[in-house]
Every structure is written in C-alpha cells, then in structure tokens.
Protein backbone atom coordinates (compact mmCIF):
# COMPACT_ATOMS: atom_id res chain seq x y z
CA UNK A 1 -18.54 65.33 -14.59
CA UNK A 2 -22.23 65.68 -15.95
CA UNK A 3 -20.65 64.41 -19.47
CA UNK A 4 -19.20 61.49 -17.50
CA UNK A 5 -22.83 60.98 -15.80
CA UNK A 6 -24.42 61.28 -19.57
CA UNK A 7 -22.00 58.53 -21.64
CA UNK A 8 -22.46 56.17 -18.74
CA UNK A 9 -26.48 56.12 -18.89
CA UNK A 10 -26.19 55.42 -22.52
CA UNK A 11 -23.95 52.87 -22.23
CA UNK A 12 -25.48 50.94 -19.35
CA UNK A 13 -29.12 51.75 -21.69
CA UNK A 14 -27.29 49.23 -24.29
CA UNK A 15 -25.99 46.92 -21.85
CA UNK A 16 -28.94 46.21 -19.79
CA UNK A 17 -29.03 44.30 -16.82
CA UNK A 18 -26.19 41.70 -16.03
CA UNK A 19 -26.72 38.19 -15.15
CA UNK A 20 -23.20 36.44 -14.19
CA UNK A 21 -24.68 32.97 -14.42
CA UNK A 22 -26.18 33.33 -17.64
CA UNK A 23 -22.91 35.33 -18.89
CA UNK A 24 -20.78 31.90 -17.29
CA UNK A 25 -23.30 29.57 -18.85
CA UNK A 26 -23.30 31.20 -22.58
CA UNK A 27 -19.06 30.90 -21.83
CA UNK A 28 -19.36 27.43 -20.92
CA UNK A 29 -21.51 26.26 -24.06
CA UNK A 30 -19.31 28.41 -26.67
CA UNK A 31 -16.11 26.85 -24.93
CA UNK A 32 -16.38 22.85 -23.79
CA UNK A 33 -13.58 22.75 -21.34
CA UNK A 34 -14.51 19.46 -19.89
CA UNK A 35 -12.48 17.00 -22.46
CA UNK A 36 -9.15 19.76 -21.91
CA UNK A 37 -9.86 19.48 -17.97
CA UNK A 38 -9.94 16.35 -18.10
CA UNK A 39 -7.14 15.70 -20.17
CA UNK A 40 -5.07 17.94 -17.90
CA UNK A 41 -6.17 16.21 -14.79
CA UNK A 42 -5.25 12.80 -16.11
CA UNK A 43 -2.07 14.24 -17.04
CA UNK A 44 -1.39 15.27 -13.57
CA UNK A 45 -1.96 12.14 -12.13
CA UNK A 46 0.20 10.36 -14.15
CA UNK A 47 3.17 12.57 -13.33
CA UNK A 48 2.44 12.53 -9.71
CA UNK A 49 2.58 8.67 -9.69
CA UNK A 50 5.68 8.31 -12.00
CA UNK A 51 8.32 6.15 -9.94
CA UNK A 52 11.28 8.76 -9.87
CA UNK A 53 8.28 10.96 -8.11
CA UNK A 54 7.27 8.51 -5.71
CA UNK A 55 10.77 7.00 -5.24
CA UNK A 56 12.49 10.12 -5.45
CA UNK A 57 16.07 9.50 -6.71
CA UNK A 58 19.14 11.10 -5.78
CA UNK A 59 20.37 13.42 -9.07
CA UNK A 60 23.88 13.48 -9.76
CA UNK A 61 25.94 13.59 -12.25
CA UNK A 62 28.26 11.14 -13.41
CA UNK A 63 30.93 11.48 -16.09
CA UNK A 64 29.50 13.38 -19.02
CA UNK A 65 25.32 12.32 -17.91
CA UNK A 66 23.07 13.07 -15.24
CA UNK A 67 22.04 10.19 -12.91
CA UNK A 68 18.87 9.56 -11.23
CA UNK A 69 19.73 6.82 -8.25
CA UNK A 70 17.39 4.88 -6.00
CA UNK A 71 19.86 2.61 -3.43
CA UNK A 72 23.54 2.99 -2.97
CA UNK A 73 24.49 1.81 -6.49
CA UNK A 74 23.64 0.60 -9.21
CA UNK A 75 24.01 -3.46 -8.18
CA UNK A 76 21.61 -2.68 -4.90
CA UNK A 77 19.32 0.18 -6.68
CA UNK A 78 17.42 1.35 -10.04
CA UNK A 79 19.42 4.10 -11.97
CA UNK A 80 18.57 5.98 -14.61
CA UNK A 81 20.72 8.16 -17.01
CA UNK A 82 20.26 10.90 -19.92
CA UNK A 83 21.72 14.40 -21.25
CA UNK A 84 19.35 16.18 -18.99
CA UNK A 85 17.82 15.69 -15.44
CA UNK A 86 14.58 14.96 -16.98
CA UNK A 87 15.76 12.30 -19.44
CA UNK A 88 17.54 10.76 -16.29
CA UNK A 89 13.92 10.87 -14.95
CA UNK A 90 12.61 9.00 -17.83
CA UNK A 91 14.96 6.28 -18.25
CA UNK A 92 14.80 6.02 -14.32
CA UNK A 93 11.22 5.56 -14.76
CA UNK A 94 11.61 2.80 -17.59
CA UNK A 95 13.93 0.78 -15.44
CA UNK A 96 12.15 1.17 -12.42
CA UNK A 97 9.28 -0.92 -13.96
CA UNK A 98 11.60 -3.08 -16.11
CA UNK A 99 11.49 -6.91 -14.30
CA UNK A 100 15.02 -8.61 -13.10
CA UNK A 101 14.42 -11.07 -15.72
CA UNK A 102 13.88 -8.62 -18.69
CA UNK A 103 17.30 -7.24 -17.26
CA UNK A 104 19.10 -10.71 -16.77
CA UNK A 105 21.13 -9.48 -14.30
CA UNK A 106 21.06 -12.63 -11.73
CA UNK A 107 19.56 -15.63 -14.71
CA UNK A 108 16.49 -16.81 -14.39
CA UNK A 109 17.48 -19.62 -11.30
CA UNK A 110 18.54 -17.03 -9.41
CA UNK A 111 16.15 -14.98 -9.41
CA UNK A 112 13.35 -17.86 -8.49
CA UNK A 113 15.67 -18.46 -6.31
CA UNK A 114 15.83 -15.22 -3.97
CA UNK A 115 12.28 -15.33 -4.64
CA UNK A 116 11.86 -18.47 -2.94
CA UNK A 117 10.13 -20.71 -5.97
CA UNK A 118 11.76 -23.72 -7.05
C-alpha cells in the first residue's frame, strides 16, 4: 500500500490540478462539432416531417413489393411501393407530394372541377 501511496503522488505531481471547463473548452476548439450538430439536427427534422411519418401509412405487402397505403386504395389514397419497407417509404413520400395534375389521373377539367374553379 505505501508503494500505491508513492506512484500516485508522482503522478498527480505531473498532472497538476484539473480544470473540467478548461479540459471541455481545449476539446471543443480541437474538435468543431457545431457544423456536424447541425447537420445532424437538420437531418432529423427532415425525417420527422417526411409525409409517410406524418401520414403514417399502412405497410403491406402486395404481390412480390411492399406497400405503403394512406386511404382504402389506391383510387381514394397515396401508395407507395419498393423491394423494401423503406423504398415503399420513399416512393410513398414522392407521390404524396406529386400534384393530381402531374399524375393525370382525373384531366385537367376535372380536377378544376372538384376544385371548384371554372
């Protein structure tokens, strides 16, 4: 134990004392986190405000793809489809912010139409 008592003096000699906030500051200036935080935090906004988040679709699969389904169907809702759930995700997202028009599912009278200009 007095050997113990002996290496520890010497060591703590060399060391000196301690500050933590200097120790964090030198960190902080030899590492700039703030453009990876940022980065990250921008990133995790834009996946927590991607449609098939906010909507949440049902998942399912159908014949040899997985589906990602807002509404009943497909006529009524916004589907999306890929080899993977997350690829269903994507393509749900794509469609989800594709117009009716882009689509051309109804024609353009229609659609002005339901819409109520003429």
């Amino acid at each position: 134990m007095d050997n113990y008592q002996a290496v520890y003096d010497a060591v703590r000699s060399k060391i000196g004392y301690l500050d933590s906030n200097t120790l964090i500051d030198r960190i902080a200036r030899c590492f700039d986190f703030s453009c990876q935080i940022s980065a990250m935090l921008q990133s995790i906004e834009y996946e927590n405000l991607r449609p098939c988040v906010m909507m949440r679709p049902k998942i399912s699969v159908d014949g040899n793809q997985w589906c990602a389904l807002y509404g009943d169907n497909l006529q009524d809702g916004v589907g999306g489809f890929g080899d993977s759930p997350a690829k269903a995700m994507i393509d749900f997202d794509k469609n989800w912010l594709q117009s009716l028009a882009k689509h051309d599912l109804l024609g353009g009278d229609k659609i002005s139409e339901l819409m109520g200009i003429k």
